[in-house]
C-alpha atoms as a PDB file:
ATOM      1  CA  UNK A   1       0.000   0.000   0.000  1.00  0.00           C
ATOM      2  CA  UNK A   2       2.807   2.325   0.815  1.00  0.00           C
ATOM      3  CA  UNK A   3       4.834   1.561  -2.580  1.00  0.00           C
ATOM      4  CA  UNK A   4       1.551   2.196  -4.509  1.00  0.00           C
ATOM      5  CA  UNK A   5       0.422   5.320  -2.672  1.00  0.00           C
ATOM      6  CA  UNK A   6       4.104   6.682  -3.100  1.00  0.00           C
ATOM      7  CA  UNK A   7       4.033   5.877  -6.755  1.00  0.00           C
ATOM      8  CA  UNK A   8       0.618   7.765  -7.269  1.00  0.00           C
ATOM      9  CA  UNK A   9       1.190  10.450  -5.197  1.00  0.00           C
ATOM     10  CA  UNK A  10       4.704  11.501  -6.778  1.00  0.00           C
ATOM     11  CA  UNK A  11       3.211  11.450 -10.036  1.00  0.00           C
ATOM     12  CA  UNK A  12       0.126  13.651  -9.063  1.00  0.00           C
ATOM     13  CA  UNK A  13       2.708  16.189  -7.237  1.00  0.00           C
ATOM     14  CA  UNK A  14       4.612  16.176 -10.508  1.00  0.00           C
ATOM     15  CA  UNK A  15       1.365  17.203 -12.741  1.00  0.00           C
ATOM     16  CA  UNK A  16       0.526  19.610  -9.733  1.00  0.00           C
ATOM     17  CA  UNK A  17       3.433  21.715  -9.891  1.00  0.00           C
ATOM     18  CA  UNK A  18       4.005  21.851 -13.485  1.00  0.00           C
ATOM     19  CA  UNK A  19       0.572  23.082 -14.330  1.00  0.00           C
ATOM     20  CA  UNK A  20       1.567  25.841 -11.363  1.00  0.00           C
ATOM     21  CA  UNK A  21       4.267  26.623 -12.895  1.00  0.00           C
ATOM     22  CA  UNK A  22       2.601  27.413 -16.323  1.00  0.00           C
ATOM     23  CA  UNK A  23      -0.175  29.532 -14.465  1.00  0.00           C
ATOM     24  CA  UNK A  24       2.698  31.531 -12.466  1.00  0.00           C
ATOM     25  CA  UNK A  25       4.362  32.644 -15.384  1.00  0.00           C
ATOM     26  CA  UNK A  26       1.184  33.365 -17.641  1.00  0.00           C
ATOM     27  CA  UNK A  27      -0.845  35.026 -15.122  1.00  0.00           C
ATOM     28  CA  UNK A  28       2.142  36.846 -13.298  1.00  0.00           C
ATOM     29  CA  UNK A  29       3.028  38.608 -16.283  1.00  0.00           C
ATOM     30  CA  UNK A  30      -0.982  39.437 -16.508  1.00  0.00           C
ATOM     31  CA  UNK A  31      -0.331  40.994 -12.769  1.00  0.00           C
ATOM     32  CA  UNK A  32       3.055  42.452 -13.044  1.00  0.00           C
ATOM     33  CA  UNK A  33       1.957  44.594 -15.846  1.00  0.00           C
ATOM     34  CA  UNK A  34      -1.172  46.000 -14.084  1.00  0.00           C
ATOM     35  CA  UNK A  35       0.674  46.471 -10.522  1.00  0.00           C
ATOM     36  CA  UNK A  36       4.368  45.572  -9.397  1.00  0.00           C
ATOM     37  CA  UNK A  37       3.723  46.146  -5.851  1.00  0.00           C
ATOM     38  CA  UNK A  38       1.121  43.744  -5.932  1.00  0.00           C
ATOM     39  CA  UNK A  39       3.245  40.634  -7.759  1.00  0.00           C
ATOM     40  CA  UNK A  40       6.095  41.660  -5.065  1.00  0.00           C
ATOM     41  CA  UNK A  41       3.283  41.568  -2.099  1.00  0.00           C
ATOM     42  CA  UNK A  42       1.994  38.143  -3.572  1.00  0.00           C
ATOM     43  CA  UNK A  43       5.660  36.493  -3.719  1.00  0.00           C
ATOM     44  CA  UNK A  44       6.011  37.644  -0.041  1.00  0.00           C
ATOM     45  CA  UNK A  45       2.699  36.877   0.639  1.00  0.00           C
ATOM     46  CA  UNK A  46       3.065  33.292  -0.564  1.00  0.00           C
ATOM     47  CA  UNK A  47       6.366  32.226   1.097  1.00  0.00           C
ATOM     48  CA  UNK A  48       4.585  33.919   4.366  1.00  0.00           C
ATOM     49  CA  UNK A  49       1.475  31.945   4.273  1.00  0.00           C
ATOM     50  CA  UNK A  50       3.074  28.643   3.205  1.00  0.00           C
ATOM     51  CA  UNK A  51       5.719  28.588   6.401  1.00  0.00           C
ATOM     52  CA  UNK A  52       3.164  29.370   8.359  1.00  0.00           C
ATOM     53  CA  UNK A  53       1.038  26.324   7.840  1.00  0.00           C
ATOM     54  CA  UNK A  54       4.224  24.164   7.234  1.00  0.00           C
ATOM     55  CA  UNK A  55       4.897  25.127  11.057  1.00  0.00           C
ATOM     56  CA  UNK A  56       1.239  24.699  12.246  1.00  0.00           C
ATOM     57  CA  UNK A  57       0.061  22.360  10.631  1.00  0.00           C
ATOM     58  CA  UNK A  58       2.500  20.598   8.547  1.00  0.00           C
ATOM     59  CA  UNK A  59       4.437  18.958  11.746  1.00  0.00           C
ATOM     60  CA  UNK A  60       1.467  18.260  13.494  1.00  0.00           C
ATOM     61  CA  UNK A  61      -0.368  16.315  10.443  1.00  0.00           C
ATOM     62  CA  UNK A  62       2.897  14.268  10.022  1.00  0.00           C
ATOM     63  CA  UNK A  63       3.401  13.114  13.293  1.00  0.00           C
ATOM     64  CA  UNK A  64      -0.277  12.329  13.342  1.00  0.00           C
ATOM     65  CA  UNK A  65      -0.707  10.549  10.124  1.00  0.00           C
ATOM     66  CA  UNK A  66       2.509   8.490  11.442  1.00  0.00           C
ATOM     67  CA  UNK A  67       0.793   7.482  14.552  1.00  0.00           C
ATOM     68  CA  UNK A  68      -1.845   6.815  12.666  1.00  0.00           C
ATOM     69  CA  UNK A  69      -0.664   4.411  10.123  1.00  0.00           C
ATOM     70  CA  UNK A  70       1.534   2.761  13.158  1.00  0.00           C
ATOM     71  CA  UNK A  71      -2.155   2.196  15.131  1.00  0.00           C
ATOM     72  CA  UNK A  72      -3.689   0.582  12.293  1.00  0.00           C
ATOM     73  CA  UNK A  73      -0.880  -2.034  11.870  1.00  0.00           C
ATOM     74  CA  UNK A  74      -0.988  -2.788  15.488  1.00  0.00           C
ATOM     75  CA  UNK A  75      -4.248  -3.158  15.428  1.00  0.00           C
ATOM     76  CA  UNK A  76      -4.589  -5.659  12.096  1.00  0.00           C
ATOM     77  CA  UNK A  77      -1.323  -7.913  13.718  1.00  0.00           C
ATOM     78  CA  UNK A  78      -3.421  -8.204  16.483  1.00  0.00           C
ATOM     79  CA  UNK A  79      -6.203  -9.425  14.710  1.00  0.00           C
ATOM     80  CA  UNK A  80      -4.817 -11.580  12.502  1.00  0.00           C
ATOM     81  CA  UNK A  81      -2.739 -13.013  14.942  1.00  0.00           C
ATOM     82  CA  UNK A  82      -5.908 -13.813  17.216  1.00  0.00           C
ATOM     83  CA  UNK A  83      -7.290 -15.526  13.879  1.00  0.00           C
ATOM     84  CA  UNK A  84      -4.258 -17.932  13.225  1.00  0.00           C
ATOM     85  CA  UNK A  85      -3.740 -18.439  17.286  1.00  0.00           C
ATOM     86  CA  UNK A  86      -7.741 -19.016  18.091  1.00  0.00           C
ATOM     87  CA  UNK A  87      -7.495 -22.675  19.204  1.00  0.00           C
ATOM     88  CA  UNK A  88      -4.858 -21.692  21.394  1.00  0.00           C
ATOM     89  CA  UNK A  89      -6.183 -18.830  22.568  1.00  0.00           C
ATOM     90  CA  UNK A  90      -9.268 -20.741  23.272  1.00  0.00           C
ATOM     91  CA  UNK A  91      -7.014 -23.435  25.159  1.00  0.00           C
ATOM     92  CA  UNK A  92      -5.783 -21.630  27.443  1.00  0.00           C
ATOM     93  CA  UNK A  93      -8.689 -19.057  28.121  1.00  0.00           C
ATOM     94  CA  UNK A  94      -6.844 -16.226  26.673  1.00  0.00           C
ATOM     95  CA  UNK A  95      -9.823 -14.686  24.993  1.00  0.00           C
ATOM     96  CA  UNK A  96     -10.468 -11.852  28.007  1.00  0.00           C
ATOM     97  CA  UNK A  97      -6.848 -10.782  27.371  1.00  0.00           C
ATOM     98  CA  UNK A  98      -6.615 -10.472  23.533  1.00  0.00           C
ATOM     99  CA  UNK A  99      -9.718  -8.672  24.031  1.00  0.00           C
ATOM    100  CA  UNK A 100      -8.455  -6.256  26.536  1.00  0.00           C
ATOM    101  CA  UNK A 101      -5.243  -5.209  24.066  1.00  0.00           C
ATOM    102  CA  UNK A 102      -7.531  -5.320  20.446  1.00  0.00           C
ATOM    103  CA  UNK A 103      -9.823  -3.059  22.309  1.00  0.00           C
ATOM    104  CA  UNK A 104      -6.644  -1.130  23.535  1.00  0.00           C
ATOM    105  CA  UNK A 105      -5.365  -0.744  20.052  1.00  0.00           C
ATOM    106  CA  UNK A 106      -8.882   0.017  18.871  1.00  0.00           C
ATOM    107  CA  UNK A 107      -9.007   3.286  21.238  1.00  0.00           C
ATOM    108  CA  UNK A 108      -5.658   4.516  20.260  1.00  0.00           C
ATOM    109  CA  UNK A 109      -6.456   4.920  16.674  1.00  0.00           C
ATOM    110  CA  UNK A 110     -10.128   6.121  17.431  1.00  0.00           C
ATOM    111  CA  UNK A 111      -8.192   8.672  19.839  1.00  0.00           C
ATOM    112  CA  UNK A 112      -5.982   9.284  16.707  1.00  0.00           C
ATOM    113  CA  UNK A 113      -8.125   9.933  14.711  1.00  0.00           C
ATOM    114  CA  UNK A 114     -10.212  12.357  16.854  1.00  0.00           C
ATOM    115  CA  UNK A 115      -6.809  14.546  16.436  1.00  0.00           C
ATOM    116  CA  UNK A 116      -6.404  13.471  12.839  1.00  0.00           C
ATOM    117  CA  UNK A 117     -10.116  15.139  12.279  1.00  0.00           C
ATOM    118  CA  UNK A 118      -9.457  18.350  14.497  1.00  0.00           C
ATOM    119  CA  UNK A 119      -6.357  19.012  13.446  1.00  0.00           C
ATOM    120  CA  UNK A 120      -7.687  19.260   9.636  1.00  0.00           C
ATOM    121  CA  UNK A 121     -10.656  21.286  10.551  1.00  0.00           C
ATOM    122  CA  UNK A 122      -8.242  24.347  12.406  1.00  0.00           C
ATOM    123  CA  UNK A 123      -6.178  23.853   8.756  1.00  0.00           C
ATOM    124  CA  UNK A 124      -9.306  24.332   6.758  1.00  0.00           C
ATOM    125  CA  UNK A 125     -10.523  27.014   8.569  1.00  0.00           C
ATOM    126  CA  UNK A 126      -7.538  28.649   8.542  1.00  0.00           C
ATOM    127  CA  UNK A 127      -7.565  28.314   4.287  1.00  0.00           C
ATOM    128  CA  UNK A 128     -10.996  29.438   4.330  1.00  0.00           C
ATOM    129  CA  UNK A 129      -9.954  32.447   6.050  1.00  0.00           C
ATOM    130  CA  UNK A 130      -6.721  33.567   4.268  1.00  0.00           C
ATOM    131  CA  UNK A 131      -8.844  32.669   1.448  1.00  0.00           C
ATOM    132  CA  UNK A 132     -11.497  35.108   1.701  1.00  0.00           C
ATOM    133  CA  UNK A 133      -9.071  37.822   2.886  1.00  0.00           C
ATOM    134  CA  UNK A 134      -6.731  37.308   0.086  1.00  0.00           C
ATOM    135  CA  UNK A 135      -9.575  38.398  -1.951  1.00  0.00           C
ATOM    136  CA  UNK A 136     -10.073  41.848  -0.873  1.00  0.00           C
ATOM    137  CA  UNK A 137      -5.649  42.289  -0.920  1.00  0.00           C
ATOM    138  CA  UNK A 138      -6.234  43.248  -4.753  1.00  0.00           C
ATOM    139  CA  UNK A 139      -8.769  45.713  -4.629  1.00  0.00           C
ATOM    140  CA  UNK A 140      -7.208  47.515  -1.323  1.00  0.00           C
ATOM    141  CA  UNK A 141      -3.483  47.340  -3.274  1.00  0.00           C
ATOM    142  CA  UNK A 142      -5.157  48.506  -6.635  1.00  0.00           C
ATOM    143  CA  UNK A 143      -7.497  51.326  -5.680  1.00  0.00           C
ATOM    144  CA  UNK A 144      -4.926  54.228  -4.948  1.00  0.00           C
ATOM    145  CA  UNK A 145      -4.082  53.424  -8.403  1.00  0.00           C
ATOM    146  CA  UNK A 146      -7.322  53.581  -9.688  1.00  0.00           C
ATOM    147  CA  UNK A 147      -8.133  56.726  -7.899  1.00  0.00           C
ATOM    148  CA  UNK A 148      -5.488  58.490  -9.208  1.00  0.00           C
ATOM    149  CA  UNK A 149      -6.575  57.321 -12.564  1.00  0.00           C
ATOM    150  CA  UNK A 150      -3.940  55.590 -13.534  1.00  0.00           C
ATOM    151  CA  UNK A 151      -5.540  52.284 -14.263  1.00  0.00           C
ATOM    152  CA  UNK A 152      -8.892  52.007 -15.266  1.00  0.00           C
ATOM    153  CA  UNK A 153     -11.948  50.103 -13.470  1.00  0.00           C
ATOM    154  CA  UNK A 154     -11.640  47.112 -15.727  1.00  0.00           C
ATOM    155  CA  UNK A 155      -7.879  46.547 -14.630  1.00  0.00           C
ATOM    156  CA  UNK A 156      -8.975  46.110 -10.863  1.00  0.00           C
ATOM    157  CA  UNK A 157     -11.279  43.207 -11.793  1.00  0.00           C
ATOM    158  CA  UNK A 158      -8.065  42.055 -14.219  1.00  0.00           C
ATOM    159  CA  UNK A 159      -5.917  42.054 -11.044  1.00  0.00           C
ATOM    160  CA  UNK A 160      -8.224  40.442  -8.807  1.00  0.00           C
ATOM    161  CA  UNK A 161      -8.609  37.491 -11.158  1.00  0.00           C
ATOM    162  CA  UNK A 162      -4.837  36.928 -11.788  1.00  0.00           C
ATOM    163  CA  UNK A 163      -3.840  37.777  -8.023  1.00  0.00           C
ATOM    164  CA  UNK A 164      -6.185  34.224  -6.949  1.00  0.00           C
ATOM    165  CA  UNK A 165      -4.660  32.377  -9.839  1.00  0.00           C
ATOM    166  CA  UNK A 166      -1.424  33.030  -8.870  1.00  0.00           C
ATOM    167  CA  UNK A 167      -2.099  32.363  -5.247  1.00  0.00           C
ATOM    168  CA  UNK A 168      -3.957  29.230  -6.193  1.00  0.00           C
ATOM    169  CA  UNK A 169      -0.760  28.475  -7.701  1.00  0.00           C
ATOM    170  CA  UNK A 170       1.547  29.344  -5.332  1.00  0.00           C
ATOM    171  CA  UNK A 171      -0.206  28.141  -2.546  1.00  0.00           C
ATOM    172  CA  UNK A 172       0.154  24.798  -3.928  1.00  0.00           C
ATOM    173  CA  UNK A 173       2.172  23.245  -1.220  1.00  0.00           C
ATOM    174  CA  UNK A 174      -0.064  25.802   1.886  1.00  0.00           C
ATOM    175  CA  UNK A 175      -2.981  24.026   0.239  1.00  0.00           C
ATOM    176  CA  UNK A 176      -2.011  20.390   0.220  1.00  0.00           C
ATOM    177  CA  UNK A 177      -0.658  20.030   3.310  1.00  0.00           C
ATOM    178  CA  UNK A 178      -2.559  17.243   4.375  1.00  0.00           C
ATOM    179  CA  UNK A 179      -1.251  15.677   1.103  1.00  0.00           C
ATOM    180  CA  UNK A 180       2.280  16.553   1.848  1.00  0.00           C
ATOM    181  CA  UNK A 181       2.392  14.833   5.313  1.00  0.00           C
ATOM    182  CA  UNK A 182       0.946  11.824   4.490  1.00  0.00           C
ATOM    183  CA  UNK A 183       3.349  11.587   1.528  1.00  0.00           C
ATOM    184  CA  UNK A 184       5.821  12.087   3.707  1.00  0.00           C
ATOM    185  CA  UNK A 185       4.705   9.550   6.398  1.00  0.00           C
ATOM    186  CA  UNK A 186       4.683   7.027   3.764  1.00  0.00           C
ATOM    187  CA  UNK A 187       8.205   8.020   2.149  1.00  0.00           C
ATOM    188  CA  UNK A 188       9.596   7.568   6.285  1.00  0.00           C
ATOM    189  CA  UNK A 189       8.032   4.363   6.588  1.00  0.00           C
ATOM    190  CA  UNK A 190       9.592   2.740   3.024  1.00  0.00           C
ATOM    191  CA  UNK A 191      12.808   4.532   4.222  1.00  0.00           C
ATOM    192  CA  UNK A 192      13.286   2.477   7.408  1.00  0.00           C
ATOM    193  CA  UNK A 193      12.066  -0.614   4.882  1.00  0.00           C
ATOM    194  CA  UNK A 194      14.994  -0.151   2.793  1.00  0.00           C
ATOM    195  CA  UNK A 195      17.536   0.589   5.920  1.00  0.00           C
ATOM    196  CA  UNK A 196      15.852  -2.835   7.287  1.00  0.00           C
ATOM    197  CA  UNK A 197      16.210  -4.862   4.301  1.00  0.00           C
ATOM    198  CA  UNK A 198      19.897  -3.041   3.798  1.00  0.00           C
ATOM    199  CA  UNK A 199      20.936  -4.043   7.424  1.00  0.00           C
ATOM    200  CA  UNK A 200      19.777  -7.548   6.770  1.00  0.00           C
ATOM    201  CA  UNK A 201      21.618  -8.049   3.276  1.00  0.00           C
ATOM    202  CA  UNK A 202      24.774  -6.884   5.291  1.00  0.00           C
ATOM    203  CA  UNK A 203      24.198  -9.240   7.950  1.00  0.00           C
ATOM    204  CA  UNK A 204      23.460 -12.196   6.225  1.00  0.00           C
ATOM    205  CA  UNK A 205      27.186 -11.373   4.042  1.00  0.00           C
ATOM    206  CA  UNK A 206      28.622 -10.785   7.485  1.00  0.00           C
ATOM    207  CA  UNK A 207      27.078 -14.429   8.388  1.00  0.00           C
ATOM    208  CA  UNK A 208      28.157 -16.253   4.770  1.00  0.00           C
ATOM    209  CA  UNK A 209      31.704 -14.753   4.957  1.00  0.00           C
ATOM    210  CA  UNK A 210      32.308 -15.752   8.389  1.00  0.00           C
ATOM    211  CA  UNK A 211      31.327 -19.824   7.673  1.00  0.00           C
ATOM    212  CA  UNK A 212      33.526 -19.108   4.438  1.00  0.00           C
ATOM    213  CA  UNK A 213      36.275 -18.737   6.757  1.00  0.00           C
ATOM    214  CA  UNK A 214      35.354 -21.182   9.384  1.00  0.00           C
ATOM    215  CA  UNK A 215      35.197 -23.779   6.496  1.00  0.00           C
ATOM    216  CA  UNK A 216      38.713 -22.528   4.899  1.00  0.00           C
ATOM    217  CA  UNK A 217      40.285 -22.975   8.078  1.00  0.00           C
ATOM    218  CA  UNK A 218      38.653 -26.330   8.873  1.00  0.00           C
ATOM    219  CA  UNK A 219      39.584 -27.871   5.517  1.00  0.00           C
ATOM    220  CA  UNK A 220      43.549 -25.928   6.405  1.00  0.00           C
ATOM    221  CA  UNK A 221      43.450 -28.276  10.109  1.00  0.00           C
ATOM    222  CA  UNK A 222      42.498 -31.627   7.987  1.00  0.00           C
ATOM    223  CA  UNK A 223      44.932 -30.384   5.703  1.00  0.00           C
ATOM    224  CA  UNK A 224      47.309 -30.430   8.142  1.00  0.00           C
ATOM    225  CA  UNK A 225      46.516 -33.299  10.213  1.00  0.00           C
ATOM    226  CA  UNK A 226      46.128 -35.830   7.324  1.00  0.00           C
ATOM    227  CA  UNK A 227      49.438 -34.534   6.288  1.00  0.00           C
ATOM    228  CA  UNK A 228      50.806 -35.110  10.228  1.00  0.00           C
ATOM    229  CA  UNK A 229      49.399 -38.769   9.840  1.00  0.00           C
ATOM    230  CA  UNK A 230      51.170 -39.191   6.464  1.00  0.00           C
ATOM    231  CA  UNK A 231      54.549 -38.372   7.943  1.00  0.00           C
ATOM    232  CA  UNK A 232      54.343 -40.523  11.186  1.00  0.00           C
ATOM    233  CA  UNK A 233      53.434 -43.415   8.759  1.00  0.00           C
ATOM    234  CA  UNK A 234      56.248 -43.319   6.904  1.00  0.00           C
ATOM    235  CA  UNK A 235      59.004 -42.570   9.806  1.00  0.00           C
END
């Protein structure tokens, strides 16, 4: 599941930013001719926003999703476990205590989850907020210009519409954070797969090299003693 939702994901991150990056350039130039300040304020704006819910929620929603993902493979061991074990389970009336730790497990993820679901309503509320407030930056940015008569009526509307492109696009990683931790929860747990299978591979040479020598030096003392036998013979 992890190799397949790694596989999926990297390719959907791949479409997401390049289509980004084609709306950045296209609409920025749309913006940067209307109102420099405003591109500038945007690029600020942008890095701004997306630390800020990297650090708020971005942590949190990793460690969570990692928890999670740990408390449902507790919780199907256990299960399958009890399943292959039931006769013995049954012999030597262990049901009360597998039931105690699967409903153990069971509360931990329900408790996780209860986080898990909190955790992405404060991060959607928080979008929805910026969201709305992002759309009045524009007009606020725009109208000295417009008062002055410098742009015309038309070119406030044309800024507003470019300005939430380009934060739709630059927002990319703000607005998939939830995306972006479990991606990265995954991406940890294949990591410490490979380190696993890795530290194995080394061990098991470690193991084959060691009875090469311990039968190289085994075949050296028959060497040696047949040879020992030879010569007392013939003396």
């Amino acid at each position: 599941a992890d190799v397949e939702s790694f596989t999926s994901a990297a390719l959907n991150f791949i479409v997401v930013f390049l289509g980004a990056g084609m709306r950045v350039f296209s609409f920025g130039a749309i913006l940067y001719s209307i109102s420099v300040k405003l591109a500038i304020f945007l690029i600020f704006y942008a890095f701004f926003m997306t630390g800020a819910v990297t650090m708020i929620f971005g942590k949190r929603l990793a460690a969570l999703n990692f928890v999670k993902r740990k408390c449902e493979a507790d919780l199907r061991f256990a299960l399958v476990r009890v399943r292959e074990n039931a006769e013995s389970i049954a012999m030597y009336n262990g049901g009360e205590r597998e039931l105690y730790g699967t409903r153990g497990l069971l509360k931990r993820m329900i408790e996780n989850n209860k986080q898990v679901i909190w955790a992405m309503f404060g991060f959607e509320m928080f979008q929805n907020g910026t969201q709305y407030l992002t759309g009045l930056l524009p007009a606020l940015l725009v109208a000295p210009q417009y008062l002055a008569g410098e742009v015309e009526f038309g070119k406030v509307k044309q800024a507003q519409d470019a300005f939430m492109m380009l934060r739709f696009s630059l927002f990319v990683i703000a607005n998939r954070t939830d995306e972006f931790s479990s991606f990265a929860t995954g991406l940890g747990r294949l990591d410490s797969l490979l380190k696993a299978i890795n530290a194995g591979g080394e061990d098991a040479d470690m193991t084959d090299e060691a009875s090469r020598n311990t039968s190289a030096q085994d075949e050296e003392k028959d060497a040696l003693l047949s040879s020992g036998g030879t010569e007392m013979k013939a003396a």
